[in-house]
N, C-alpha and C. Protein backbone atom coordinates (compact mmCIF):
# COMPACT_ATOMS: atom_id res chain seq x y z
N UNK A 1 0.86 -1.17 0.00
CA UNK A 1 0.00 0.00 0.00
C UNK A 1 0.90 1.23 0.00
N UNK A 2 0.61 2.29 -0.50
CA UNK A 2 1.43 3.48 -0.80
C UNK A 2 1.28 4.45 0.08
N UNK A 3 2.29 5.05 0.24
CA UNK A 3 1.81 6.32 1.79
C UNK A 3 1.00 7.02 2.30
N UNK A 4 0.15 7.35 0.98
CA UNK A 4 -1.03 8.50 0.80
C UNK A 4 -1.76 7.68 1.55
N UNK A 5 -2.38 6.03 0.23
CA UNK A 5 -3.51 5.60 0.59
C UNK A 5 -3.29 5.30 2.22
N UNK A 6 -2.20 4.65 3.05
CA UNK A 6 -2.24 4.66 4.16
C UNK A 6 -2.60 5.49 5.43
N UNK A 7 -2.01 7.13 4.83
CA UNK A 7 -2.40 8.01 6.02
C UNK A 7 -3.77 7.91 5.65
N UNK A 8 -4.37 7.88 4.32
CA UNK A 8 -5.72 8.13 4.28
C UNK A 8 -6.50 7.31 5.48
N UNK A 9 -6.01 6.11 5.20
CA UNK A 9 -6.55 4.83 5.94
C UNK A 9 -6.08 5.46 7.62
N UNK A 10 -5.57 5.91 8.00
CA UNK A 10 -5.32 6.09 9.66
C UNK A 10 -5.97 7.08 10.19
N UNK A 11 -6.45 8.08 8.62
CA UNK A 11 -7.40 9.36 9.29
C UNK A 11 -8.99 8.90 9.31
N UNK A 12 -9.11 8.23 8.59
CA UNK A 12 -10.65 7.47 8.50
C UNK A 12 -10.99 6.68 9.73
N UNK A 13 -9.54 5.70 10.11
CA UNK A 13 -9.96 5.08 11.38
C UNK A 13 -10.02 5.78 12.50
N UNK A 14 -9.52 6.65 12.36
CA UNK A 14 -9.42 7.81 13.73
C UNK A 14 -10.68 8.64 13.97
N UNK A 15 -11.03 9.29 12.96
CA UNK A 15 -12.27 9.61 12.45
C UNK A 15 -13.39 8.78 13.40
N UNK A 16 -13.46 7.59 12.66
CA UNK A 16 -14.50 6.58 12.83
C UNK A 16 -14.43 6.27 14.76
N UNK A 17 -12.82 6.23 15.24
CA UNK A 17 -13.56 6.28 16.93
C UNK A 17 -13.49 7.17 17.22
N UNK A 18 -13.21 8.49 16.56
CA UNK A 18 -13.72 9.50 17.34
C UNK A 18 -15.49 9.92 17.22
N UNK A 19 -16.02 9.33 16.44
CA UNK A 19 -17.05 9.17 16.34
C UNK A 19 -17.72 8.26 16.94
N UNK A 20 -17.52 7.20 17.53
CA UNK A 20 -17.75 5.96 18.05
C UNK A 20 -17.83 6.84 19.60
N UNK A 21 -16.78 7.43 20.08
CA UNK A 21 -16.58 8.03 21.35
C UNK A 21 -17.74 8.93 21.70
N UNK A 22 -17.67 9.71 20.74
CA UNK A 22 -19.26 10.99 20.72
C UNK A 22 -20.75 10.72 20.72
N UNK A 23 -20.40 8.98 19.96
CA UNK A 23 -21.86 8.62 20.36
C UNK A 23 -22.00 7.83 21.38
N UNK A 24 -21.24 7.10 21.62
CA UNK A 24 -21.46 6.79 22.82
C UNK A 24 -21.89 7.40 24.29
N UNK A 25 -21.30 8.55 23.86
CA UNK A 25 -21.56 9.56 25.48
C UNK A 25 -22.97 9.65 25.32
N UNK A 26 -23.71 9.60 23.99
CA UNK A 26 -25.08 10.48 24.09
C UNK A 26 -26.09 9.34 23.54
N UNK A 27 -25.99 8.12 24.49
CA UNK A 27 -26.70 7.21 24.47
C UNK A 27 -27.49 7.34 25.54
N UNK A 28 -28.76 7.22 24.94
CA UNK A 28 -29.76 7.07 26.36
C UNK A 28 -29.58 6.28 27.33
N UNK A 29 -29.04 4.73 27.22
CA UNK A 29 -29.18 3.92 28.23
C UNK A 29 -27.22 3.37 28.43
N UNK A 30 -26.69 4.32 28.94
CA UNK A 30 -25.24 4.18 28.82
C UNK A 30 -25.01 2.96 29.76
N UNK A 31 -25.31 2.14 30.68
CA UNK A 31 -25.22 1.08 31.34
C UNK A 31 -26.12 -0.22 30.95
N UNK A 32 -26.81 -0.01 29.39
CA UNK A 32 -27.23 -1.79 28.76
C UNK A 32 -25.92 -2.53 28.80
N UNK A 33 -26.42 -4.08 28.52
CA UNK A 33 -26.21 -4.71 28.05
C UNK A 33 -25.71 -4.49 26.82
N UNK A 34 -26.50 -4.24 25.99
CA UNK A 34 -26.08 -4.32 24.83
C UNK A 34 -24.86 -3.26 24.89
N UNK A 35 -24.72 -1.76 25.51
CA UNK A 35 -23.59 -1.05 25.27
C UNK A 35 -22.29 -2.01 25.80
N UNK A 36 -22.81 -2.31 27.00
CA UNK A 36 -21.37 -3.11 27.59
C UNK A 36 -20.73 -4.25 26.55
N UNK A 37 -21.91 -4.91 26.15
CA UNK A 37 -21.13 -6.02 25.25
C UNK A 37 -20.54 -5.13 23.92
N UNK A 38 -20.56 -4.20 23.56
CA UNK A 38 -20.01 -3.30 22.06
C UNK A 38 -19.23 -3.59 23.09
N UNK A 39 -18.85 -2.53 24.47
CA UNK A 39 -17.19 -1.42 24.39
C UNK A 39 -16.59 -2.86 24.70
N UNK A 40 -17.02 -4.20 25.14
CA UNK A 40 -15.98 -5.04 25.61
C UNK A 40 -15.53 -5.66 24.75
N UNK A 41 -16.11 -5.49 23.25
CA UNK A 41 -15.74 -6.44 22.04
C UNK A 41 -15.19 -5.04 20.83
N UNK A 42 -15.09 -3.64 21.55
CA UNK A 42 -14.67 -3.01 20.80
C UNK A 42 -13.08 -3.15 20.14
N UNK A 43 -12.59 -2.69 18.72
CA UNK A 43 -11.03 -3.24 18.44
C UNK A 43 -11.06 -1.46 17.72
N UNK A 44 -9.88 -1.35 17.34
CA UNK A 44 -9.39 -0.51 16.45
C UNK A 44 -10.11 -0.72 15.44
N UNK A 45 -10.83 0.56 14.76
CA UNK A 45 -11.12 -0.32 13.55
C UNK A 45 -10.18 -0.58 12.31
N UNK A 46 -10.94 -1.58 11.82
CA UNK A 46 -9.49 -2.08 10.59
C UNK A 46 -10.46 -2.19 9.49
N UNK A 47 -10.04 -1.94 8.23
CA UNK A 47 -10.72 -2.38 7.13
C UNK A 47 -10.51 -3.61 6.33
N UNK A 48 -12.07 -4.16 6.15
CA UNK A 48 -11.88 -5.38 6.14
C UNK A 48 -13.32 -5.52 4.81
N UNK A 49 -13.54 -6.80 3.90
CA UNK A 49 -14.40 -6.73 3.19
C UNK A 49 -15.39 -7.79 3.04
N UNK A 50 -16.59 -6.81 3.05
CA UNK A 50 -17.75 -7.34 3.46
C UNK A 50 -18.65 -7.54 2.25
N UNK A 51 -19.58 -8.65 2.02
CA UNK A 51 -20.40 -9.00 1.18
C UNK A 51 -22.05 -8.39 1.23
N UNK A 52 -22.39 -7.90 0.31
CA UNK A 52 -23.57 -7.35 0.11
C UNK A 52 -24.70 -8.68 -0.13
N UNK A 53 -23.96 -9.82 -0.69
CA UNK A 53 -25.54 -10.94 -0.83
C UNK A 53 -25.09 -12.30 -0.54
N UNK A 54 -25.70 -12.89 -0.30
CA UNK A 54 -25.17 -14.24 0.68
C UNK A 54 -24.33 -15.05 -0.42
N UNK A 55 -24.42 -15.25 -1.85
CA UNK A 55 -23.45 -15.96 -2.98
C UNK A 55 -22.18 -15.18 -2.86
N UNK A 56 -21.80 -14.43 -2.26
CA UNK A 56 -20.81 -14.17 -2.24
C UNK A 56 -20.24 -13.28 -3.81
N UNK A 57 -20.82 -12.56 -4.25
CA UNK A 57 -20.78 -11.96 -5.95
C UNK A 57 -20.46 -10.16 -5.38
N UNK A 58 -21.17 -9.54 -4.69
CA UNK A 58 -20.98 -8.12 -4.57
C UNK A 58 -20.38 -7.85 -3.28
N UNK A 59 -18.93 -7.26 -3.41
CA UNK A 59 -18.67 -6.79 -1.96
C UNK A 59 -18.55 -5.44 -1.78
N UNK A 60 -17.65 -4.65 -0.90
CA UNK A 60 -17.64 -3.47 -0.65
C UNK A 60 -16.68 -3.54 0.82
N UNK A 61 -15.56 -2.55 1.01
CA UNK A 61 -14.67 -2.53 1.87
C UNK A 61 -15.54 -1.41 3.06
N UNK A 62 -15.53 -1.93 4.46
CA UNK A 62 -15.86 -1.34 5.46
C UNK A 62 -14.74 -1.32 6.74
N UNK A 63 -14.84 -1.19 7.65
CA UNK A 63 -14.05 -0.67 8.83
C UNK A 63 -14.86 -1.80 9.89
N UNK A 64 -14.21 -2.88 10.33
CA UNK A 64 -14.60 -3.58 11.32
C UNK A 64 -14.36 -2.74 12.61
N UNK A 65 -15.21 -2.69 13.61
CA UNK A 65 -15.02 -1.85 15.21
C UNK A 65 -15.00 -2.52 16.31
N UNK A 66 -16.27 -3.93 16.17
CA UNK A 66 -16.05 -4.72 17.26
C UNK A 66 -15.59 -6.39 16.28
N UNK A 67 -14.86 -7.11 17.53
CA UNK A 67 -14.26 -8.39 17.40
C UNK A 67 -14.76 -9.73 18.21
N UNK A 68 -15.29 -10.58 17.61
CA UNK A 68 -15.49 -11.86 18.69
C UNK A 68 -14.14 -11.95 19.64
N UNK A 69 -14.50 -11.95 21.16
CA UNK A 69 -13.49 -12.35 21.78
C UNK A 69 -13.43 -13.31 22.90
N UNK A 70 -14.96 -14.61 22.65
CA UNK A 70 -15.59 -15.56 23.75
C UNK A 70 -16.13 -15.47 24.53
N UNK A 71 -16.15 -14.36 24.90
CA UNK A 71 -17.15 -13.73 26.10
C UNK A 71 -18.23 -12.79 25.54
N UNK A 72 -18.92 -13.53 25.98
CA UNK A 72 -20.56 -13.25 25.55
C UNK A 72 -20.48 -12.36 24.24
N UNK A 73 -19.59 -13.40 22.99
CA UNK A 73 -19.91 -13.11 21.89
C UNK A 73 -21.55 -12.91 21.52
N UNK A 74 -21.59 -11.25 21.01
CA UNK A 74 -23.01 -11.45 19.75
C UNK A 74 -22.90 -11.74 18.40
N UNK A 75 -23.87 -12.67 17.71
CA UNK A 75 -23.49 -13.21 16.35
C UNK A 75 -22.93 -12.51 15.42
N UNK A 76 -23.25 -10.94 15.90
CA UNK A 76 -22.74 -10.09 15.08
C UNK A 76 -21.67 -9.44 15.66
N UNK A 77 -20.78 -8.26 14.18
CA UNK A 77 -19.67 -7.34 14.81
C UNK A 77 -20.41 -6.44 13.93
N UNK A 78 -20.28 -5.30 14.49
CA UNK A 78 -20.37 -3.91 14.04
C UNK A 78 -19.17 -3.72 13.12
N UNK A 79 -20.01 -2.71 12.02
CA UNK A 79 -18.86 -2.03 10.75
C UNK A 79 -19.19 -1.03 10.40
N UNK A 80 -17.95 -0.43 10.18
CA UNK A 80 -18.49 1.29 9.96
C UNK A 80 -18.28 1.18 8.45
N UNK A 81 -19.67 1.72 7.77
CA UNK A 81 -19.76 1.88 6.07
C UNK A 81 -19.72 3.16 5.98
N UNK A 82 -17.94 3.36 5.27
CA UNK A 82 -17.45 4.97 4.67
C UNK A 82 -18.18 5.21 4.12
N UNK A 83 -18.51 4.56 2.53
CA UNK A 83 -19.57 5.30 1.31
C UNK A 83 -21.08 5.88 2.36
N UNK A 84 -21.24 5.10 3.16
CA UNK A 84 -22.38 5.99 3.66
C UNK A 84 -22.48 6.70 5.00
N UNK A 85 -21.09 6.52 5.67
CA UNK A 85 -21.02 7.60 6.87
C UNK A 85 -22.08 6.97 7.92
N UNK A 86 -22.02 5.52 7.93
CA UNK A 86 -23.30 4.85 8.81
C UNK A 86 -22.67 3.86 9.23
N UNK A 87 -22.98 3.11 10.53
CA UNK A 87 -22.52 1.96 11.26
C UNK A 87 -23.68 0.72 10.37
N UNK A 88 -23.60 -0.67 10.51
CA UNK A 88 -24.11 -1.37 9.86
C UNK A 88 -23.70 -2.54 10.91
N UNK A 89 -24.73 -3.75 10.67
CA UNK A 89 -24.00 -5.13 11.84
C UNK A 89 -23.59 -5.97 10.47
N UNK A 90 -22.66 -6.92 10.84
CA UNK A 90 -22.07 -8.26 9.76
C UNK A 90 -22.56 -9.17 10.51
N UNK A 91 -22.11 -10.30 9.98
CA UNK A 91 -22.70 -11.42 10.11
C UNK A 91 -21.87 -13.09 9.46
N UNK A 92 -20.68 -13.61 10.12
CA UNK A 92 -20.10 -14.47 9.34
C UNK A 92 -21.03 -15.70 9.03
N UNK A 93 -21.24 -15.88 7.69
CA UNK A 93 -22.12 -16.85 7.61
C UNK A 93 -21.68 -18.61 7.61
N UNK A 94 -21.79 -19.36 7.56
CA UNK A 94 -20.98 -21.06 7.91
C UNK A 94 -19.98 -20.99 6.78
N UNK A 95 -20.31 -20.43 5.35
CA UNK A 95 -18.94 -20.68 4.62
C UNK A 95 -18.31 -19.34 4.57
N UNK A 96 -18.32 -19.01 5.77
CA UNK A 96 -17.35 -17.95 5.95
C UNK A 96 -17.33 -16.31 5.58
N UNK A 97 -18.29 -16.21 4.80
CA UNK A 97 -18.63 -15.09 4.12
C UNK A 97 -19.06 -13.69 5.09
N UNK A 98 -18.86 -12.96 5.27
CA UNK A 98 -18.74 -11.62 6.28
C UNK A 98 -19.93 -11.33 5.44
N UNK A 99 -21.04 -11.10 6.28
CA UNK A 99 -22.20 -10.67 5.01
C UNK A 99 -22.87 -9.33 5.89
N UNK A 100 -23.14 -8.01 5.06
CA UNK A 100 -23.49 -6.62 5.70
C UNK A 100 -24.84 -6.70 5.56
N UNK A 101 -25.28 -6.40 6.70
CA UNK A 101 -27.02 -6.30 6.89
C UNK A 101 -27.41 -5.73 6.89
N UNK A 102 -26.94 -4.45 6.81
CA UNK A 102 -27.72 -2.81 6.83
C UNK A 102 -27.38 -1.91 7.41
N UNK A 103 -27.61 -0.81 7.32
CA UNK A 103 -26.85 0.27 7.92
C UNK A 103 -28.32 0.39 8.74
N UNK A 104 -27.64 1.34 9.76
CA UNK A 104 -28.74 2.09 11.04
C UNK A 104 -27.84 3.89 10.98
N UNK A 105 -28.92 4.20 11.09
CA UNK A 105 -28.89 5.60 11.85
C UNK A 105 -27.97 6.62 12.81
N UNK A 106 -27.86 5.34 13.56
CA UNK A 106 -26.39 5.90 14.39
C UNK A 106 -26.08 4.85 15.44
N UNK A 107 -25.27 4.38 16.32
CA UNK A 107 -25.02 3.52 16.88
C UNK A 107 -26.09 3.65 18.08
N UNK A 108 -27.00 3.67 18.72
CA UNK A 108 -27.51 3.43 19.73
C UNK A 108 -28.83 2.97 18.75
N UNK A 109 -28.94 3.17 17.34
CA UNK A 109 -30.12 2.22 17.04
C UNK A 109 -29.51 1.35 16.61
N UNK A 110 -28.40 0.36 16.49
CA UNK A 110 -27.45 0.19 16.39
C UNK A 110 -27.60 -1.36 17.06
N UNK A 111 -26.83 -0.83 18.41
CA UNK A 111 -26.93 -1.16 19.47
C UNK A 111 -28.05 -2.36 20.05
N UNK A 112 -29.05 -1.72 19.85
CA UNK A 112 -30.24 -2.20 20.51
C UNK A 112 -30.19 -3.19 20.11
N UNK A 113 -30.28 -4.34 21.06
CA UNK A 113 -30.59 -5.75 21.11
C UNK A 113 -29.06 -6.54 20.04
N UNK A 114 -28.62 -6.02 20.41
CA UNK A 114 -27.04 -6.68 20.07
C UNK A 114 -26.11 -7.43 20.60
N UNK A 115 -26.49 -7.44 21.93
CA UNK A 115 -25.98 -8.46 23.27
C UNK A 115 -26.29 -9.53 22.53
């Protein structure tokens, strides 16, 4: 990867938790479940590529934020989608396929019921 595209890549991820940080403060229910299980499965985000339809034919590069880490894994990880400036949940499917389910609004609709 070439220097540019890289800083590009370190200002986007920076970006993305400093955004992660701002919404978080201005969550209605800052002591769920569901928040606790995000910040404890939260990672750096990294960009990583995700499938738009379960055959595996259309993808699109996003920013992974949270990571399975055995403890009270949720089926899903959160991804931040650049082209649309929106958080979205994945979903690894049995043959492996990282598949994007939709974007939400902002992370506390997000959130909800994600434990």
């Amino acid at each position: 990867m070439n220097k540019v595209l890289c800083v590009i890549r370190i200002m986007i991820e920076s970006q993305i938790d400093e955004l992660i940080d701002r919404e978080l403060k201005s969550i209605s229910y800052p002591n769920s479940i569901d928040v606790q299980c995000f910040k404890s499965h939260r990672i750096k985000p990294c960009l990583i590529n995700v499938c738009l339809d379960c055959d595996g034919i259309n993808w699109k590069d996003c920013y992974l934020v949270t990571e399975h880490n055995g403890i009270n894994d949720s089926p899903y990880r959160v991804i931040f989608d650049p082209e649309h400036n929106m958080f979205a949940r994945e979903i690894t499917l049995q043959n492996a396929v990282a598949l994007y389910l939709g974007r939400y609004p902002g992370l506390e609709a997000l959130l909800d019921d994600f434990a």
